[in-house]
PDB file of N, CA and C in Angstrom:
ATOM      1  N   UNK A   1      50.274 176.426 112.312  1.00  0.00           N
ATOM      2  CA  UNK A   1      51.340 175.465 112.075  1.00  0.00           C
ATOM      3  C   UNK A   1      52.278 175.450 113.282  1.00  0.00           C
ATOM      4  N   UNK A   2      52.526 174.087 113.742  1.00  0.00           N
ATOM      5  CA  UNK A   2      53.512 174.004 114.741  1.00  0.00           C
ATOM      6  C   UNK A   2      54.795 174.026 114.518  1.00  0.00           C
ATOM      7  N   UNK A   3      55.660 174.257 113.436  1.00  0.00           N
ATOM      8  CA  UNK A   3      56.919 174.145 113.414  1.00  0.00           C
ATOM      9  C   UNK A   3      57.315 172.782 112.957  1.00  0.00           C
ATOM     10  N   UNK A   4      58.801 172.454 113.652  1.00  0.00           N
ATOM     11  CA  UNK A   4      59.005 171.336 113.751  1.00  0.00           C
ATOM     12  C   UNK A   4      58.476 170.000 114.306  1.00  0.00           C
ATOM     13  N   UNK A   5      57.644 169.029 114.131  1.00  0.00           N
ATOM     14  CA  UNK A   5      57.302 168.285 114.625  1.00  0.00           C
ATOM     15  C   UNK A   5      57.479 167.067 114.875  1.00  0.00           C
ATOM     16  N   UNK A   6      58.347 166.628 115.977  1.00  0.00           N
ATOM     17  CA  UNK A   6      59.441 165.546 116.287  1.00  0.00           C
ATOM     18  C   UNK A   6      60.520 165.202 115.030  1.00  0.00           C
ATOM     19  N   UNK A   7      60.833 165.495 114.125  1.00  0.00           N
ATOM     20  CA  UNK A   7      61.614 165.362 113.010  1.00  0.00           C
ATOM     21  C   UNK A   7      62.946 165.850 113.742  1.00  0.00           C
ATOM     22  N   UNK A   8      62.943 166.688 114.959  1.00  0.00           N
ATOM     23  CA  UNK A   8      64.660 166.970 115.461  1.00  0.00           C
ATOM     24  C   UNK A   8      64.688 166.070 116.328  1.00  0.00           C
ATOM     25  N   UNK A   9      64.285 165.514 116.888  1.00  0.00           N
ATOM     26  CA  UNK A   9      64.123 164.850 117.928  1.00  0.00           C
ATOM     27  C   UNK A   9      65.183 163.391 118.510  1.00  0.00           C
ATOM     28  N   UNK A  10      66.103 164.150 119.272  1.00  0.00           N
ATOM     29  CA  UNK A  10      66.851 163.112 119.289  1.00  0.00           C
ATOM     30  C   UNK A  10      66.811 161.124 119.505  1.00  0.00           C
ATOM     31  N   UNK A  11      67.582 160.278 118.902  1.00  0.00           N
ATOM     32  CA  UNK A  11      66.945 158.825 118.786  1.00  0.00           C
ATOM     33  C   UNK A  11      66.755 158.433 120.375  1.00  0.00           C
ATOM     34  N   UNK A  12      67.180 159.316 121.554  1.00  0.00           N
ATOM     35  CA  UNK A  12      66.846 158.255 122.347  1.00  0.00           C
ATOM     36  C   UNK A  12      65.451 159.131 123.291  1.00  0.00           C
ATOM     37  N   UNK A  13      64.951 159.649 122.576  1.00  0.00           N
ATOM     38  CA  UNK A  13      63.683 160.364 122.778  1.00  0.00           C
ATOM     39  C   UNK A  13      62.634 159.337 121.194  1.00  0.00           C
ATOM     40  N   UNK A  14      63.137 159.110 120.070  1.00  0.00           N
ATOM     41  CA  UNK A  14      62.539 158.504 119.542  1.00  0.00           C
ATOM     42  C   UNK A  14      61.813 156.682 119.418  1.00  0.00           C
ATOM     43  N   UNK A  15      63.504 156.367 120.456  1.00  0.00           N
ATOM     44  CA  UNK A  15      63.535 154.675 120.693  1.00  0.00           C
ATOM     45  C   UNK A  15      62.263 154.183 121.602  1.00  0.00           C
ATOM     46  N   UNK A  16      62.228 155.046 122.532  1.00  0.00           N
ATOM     47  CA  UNK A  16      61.331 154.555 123.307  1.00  0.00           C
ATOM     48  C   UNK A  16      59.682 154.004 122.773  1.00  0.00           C
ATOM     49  N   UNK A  17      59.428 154.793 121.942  1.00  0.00           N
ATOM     50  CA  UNK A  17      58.579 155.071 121.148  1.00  0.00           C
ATOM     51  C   UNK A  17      58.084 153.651 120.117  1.00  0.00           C
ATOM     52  N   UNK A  18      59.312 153.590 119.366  1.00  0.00           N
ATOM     53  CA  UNK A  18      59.301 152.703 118.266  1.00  0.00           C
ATOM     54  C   UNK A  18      59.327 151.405 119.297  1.00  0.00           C
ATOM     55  N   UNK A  19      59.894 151.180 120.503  1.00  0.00           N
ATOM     56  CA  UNK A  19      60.086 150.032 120.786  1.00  0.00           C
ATOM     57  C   UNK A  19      58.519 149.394 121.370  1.00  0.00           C
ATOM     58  N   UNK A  20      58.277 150.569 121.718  1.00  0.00           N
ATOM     59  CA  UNK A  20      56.762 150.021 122.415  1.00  0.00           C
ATOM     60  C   UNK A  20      55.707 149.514 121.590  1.00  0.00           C
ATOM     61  N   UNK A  21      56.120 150.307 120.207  1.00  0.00           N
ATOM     62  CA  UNK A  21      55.108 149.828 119.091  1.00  0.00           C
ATOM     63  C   UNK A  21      55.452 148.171 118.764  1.00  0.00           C
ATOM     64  N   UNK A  22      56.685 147.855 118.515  1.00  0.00           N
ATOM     65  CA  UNK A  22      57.310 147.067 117.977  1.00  0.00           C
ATOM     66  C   UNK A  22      56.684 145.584 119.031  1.00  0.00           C
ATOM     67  N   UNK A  23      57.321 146.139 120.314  1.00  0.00           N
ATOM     68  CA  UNK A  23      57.277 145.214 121.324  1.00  0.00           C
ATOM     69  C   UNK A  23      56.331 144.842 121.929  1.00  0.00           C
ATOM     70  N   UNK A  24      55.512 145.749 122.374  1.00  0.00           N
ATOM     71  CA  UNK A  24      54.122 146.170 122.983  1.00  0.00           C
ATOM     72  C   UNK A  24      53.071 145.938 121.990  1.00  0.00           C
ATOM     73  N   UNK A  25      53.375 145.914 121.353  1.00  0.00           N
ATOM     74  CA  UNK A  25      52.196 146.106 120.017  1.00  0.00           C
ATOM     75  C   UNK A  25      51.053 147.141 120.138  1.00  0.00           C
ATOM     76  N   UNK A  26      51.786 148.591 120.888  1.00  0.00           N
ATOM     77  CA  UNK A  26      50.997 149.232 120.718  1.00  0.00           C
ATOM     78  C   UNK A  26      50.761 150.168 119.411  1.00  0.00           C
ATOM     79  N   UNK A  27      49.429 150.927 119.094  1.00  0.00           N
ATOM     80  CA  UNK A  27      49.032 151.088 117.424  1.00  0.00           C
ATOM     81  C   UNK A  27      49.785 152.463 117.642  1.00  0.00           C
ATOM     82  N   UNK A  28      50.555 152.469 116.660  1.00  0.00           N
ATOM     83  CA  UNK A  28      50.770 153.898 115.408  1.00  0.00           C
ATOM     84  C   UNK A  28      49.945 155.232 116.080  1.00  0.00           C
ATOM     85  N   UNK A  29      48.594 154.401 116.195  1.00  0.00           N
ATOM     86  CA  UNK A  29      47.789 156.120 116.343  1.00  0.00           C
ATOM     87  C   UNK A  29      47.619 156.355 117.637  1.00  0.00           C
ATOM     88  N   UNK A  30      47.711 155.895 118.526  1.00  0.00           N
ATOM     89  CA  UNK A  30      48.193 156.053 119.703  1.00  0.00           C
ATOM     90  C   UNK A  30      49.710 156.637 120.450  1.00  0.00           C
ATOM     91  N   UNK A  31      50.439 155.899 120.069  1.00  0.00           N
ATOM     92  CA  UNK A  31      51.873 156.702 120.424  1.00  0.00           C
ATOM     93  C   UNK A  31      51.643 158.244 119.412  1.00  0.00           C
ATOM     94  N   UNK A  32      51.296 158.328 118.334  1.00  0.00           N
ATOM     95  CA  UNK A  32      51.386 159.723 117.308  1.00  0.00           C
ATOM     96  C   UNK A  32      50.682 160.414 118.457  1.00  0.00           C
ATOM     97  N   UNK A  33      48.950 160.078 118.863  1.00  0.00           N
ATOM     98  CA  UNK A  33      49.176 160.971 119.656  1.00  0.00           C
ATOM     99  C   UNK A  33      49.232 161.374 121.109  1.00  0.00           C
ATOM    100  N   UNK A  34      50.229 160.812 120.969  1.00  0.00           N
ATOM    101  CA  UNK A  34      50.660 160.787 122.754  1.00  0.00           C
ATOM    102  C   UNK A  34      51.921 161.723 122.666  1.00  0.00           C
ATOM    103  N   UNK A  35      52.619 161.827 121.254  1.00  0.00           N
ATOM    104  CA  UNK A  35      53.609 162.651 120.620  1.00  0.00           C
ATOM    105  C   UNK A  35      52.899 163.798 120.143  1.00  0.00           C
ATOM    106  N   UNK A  36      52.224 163.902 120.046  1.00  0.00           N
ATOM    107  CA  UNK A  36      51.356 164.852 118.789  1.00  0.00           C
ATOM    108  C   UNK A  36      51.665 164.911 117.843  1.00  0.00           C
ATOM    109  N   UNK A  37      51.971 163.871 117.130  1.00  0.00           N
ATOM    110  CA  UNK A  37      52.696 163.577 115.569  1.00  0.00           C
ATOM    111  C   UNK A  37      51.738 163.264 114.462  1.00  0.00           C
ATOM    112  N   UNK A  38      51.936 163.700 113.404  1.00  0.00           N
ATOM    113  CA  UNK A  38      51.263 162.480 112.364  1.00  0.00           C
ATOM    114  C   UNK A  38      51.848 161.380 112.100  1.00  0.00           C
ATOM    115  N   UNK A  39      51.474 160.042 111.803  1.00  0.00           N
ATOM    116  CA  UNK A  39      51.473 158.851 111.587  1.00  0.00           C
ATOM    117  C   UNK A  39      52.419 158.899 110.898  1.00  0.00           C
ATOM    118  N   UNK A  40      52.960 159.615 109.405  1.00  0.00           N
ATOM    119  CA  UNK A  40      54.291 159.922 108.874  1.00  0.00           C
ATOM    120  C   UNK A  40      55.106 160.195 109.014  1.00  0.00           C
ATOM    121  N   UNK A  41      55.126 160.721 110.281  1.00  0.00           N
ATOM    122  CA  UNK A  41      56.511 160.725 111.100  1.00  0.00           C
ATOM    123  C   UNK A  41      57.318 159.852 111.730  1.00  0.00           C
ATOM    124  N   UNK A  42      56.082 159.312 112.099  1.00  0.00           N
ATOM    125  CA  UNK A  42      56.698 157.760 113.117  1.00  0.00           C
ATOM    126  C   UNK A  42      57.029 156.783 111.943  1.00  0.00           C
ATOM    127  N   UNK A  43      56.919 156.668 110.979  1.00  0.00           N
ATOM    128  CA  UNK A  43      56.916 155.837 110.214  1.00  0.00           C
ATOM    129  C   UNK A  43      58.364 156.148 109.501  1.00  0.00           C
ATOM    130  N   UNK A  44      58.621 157.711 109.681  1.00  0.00           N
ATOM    131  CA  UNK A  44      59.809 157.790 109.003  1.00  0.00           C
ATOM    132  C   UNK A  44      61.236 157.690 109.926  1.00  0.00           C
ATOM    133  N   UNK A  45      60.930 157.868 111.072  1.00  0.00           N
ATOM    134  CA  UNK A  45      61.656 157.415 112.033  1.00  0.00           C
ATOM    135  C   UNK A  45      61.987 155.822 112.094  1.00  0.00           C
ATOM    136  N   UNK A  46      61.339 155.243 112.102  1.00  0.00           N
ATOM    137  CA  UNK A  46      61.100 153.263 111.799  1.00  0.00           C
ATOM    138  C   UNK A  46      61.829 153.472 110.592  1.00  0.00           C
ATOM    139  N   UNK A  47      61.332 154.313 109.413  1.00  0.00           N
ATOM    140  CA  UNK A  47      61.925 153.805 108.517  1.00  0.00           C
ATOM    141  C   UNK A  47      63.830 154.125 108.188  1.00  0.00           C
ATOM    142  N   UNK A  48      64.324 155.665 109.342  1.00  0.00           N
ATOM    143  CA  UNK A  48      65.448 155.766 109.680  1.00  0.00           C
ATOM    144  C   UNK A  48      66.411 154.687 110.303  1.00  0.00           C
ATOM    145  N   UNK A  49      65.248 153.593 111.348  1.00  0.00           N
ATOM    146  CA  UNK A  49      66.354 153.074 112.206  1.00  0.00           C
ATOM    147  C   UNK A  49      66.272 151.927 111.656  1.00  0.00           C
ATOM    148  N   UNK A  50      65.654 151.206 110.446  1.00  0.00           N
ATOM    149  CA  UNK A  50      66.090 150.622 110.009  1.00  0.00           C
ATOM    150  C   UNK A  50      67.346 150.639 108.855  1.00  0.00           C
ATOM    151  N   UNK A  51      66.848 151.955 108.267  1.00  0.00           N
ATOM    152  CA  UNK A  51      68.123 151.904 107.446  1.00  0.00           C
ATOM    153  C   UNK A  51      69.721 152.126 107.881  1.00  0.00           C
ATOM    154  N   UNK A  52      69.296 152.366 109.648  1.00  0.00           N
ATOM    155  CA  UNK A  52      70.844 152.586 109.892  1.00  0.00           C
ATOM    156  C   UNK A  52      70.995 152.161 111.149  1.00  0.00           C
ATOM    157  N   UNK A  53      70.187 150.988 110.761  1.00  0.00           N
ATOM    158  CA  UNK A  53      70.708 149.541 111.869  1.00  0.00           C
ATOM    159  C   UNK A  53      71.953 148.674 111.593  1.00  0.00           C
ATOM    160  N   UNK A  54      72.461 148.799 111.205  1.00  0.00           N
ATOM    161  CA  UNK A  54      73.834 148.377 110.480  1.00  0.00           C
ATOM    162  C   UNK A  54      74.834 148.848 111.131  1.00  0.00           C
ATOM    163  N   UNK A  55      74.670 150.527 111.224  1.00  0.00           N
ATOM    164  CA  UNK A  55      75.932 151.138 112.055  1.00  0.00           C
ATOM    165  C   UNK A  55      75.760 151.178 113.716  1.00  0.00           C
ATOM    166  N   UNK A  56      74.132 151.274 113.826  1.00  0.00           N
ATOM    167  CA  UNK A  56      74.315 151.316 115.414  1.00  0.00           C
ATOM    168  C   UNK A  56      74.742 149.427 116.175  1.00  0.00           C
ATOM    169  N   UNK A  57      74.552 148.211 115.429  1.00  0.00           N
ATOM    170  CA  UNK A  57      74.967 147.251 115.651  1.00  0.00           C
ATOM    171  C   UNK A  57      76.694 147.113 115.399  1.00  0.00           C
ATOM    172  N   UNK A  58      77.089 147.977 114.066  1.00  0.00           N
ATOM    173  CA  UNK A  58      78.858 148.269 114.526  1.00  0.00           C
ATOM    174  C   UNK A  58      79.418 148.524 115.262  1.00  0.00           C
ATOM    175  N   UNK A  59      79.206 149.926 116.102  1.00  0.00           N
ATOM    176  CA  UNK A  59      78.878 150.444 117.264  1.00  0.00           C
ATOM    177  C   UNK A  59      78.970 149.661 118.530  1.00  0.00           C
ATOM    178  N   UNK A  60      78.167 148.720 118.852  1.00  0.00           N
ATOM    179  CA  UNK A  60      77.751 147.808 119.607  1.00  0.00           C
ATOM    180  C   UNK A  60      78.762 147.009 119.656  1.00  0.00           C
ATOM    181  N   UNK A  61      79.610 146.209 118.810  1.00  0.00           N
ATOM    182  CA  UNK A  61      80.478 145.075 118.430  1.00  0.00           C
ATOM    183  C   UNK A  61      81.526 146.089 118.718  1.00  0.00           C
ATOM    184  N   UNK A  62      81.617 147.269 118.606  1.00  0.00           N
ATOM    185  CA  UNK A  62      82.842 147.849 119.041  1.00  0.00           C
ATOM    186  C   UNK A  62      83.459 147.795 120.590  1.00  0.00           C
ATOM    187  N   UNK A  63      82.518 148.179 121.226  1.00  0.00           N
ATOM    188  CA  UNK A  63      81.960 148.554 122.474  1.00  0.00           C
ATOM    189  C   UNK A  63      82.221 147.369 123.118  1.00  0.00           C
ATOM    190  N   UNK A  64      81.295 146.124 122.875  1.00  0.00           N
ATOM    191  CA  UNK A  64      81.488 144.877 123.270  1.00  0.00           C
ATOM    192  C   UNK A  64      83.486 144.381 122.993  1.00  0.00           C
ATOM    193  N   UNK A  65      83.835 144.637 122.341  1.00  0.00           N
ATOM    194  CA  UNK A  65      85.498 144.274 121.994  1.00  0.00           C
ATOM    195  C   UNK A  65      85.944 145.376 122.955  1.00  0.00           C
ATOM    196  N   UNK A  66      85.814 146.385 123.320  1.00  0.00           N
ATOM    197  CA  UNK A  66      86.230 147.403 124.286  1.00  0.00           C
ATOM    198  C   UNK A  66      86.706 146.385 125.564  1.00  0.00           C
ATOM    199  N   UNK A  67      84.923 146.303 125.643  1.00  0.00           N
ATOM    200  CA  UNK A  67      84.569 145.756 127.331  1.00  0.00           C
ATOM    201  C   UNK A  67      85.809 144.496 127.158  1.00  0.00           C
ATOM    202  N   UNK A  68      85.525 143.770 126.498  1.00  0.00           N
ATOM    203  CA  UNK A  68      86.335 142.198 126.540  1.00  0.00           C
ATOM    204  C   UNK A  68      88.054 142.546 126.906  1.00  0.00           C
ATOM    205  N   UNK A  69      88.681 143.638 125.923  1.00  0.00           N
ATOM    206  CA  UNK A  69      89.714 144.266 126.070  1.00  0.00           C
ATOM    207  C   UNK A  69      90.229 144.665 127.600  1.00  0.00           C
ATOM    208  N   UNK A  70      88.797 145.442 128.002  1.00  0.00           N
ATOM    209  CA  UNK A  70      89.106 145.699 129.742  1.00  0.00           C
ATOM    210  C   UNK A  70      89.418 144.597 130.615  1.00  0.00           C
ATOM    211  N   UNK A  71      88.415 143.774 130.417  1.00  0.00           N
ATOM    212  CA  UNK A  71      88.614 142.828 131.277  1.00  0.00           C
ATOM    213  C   UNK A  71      89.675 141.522 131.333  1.00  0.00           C
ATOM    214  N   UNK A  72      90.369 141.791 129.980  1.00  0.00           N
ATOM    215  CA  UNK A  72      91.703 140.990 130.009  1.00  0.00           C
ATOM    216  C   UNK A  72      92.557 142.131 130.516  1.00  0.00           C
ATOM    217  N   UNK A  73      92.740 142.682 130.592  1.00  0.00           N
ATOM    218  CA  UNK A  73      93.336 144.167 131.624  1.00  0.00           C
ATOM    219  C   UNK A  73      93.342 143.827 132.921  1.00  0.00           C
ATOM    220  N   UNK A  74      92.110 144.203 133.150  1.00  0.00           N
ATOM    221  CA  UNK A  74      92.021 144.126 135.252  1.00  0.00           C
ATOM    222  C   UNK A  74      92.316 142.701 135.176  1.00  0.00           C
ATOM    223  N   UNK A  75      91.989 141.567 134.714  1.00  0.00           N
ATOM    224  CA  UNK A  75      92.323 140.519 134.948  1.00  0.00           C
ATOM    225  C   UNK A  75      94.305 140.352 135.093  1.00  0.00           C
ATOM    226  N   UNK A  76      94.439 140.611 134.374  1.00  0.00           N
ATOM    227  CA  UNK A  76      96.112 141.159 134.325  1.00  0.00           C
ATOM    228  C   UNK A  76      96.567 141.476 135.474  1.00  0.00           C
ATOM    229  N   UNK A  77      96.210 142.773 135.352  1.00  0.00           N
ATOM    230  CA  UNK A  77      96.244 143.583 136.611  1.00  0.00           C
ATOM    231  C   UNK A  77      96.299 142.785 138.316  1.00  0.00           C
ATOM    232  N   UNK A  78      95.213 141.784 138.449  1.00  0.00           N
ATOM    233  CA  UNK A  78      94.879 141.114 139.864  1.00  0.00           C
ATOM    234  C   UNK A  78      96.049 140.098 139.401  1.00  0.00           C
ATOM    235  N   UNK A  79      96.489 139.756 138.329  1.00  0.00           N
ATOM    236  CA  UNK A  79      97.317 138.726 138.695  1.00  0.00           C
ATOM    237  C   UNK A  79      98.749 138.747 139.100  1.00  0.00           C
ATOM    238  N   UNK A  80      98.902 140.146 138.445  1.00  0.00           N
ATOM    239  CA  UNK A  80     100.277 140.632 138.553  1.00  0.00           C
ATOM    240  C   UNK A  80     100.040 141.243 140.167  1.00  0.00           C
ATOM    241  N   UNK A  81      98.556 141.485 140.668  1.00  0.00           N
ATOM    242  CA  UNK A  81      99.045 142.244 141.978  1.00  0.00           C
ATOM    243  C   UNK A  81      99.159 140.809 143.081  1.00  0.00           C
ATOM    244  N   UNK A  82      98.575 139.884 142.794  1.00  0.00           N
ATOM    245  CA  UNK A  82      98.706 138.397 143.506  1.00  0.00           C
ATOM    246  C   UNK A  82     100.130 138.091 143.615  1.00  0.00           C
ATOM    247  N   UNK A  83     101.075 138.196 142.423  1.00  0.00           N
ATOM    248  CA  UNK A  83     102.132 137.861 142.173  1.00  0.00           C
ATOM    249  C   UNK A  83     103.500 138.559 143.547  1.00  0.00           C
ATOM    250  N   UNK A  84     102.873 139.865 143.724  1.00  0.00           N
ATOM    251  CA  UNK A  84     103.743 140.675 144.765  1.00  0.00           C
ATOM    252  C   UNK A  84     104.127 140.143 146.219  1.00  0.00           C
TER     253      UNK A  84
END
């Protein structure tokens, strides 16, 4: 028995993975074993990032209102330094 088998595995060691399947259309039994996984793993991972696609798209919309925030900032910023 190997232990743990990708089940700790952090998501951006897992994304790559799922995206290629998704995108690529490459098969299940190929990425498993290119991971050395069983097929139930990957599947439960897919079935993680869907259920908590919700928060990493919150996340995202946060981030994006950040950026927008900055850039009415420096924009500020150059106008008030034009102004001198």
């Amino acid at each position: 028995m190997r232990g743990k088998r990708g089940s700790s595995a952090p998501g951006k060691r897992k994304s790559p993975f799922l995206r290629r399947h998704w995108l690529e259309q490459e098969l299940v039994s190929k990425l498993c074993d290119e991971l050395g996984l069983p097929p139930t793993v990957f599947y439960r991972w897919q079935k993680e990032f869907f259920e908590n696609g919700a928060a990493a798209l919150q996340a995202k919309a946060r981030t994006h209102h950040q950026a927008g925030q900055e850039r009415i900032e420096y924009s500020r910023s150059k106008e008030n330094a034009s102004d001198r």
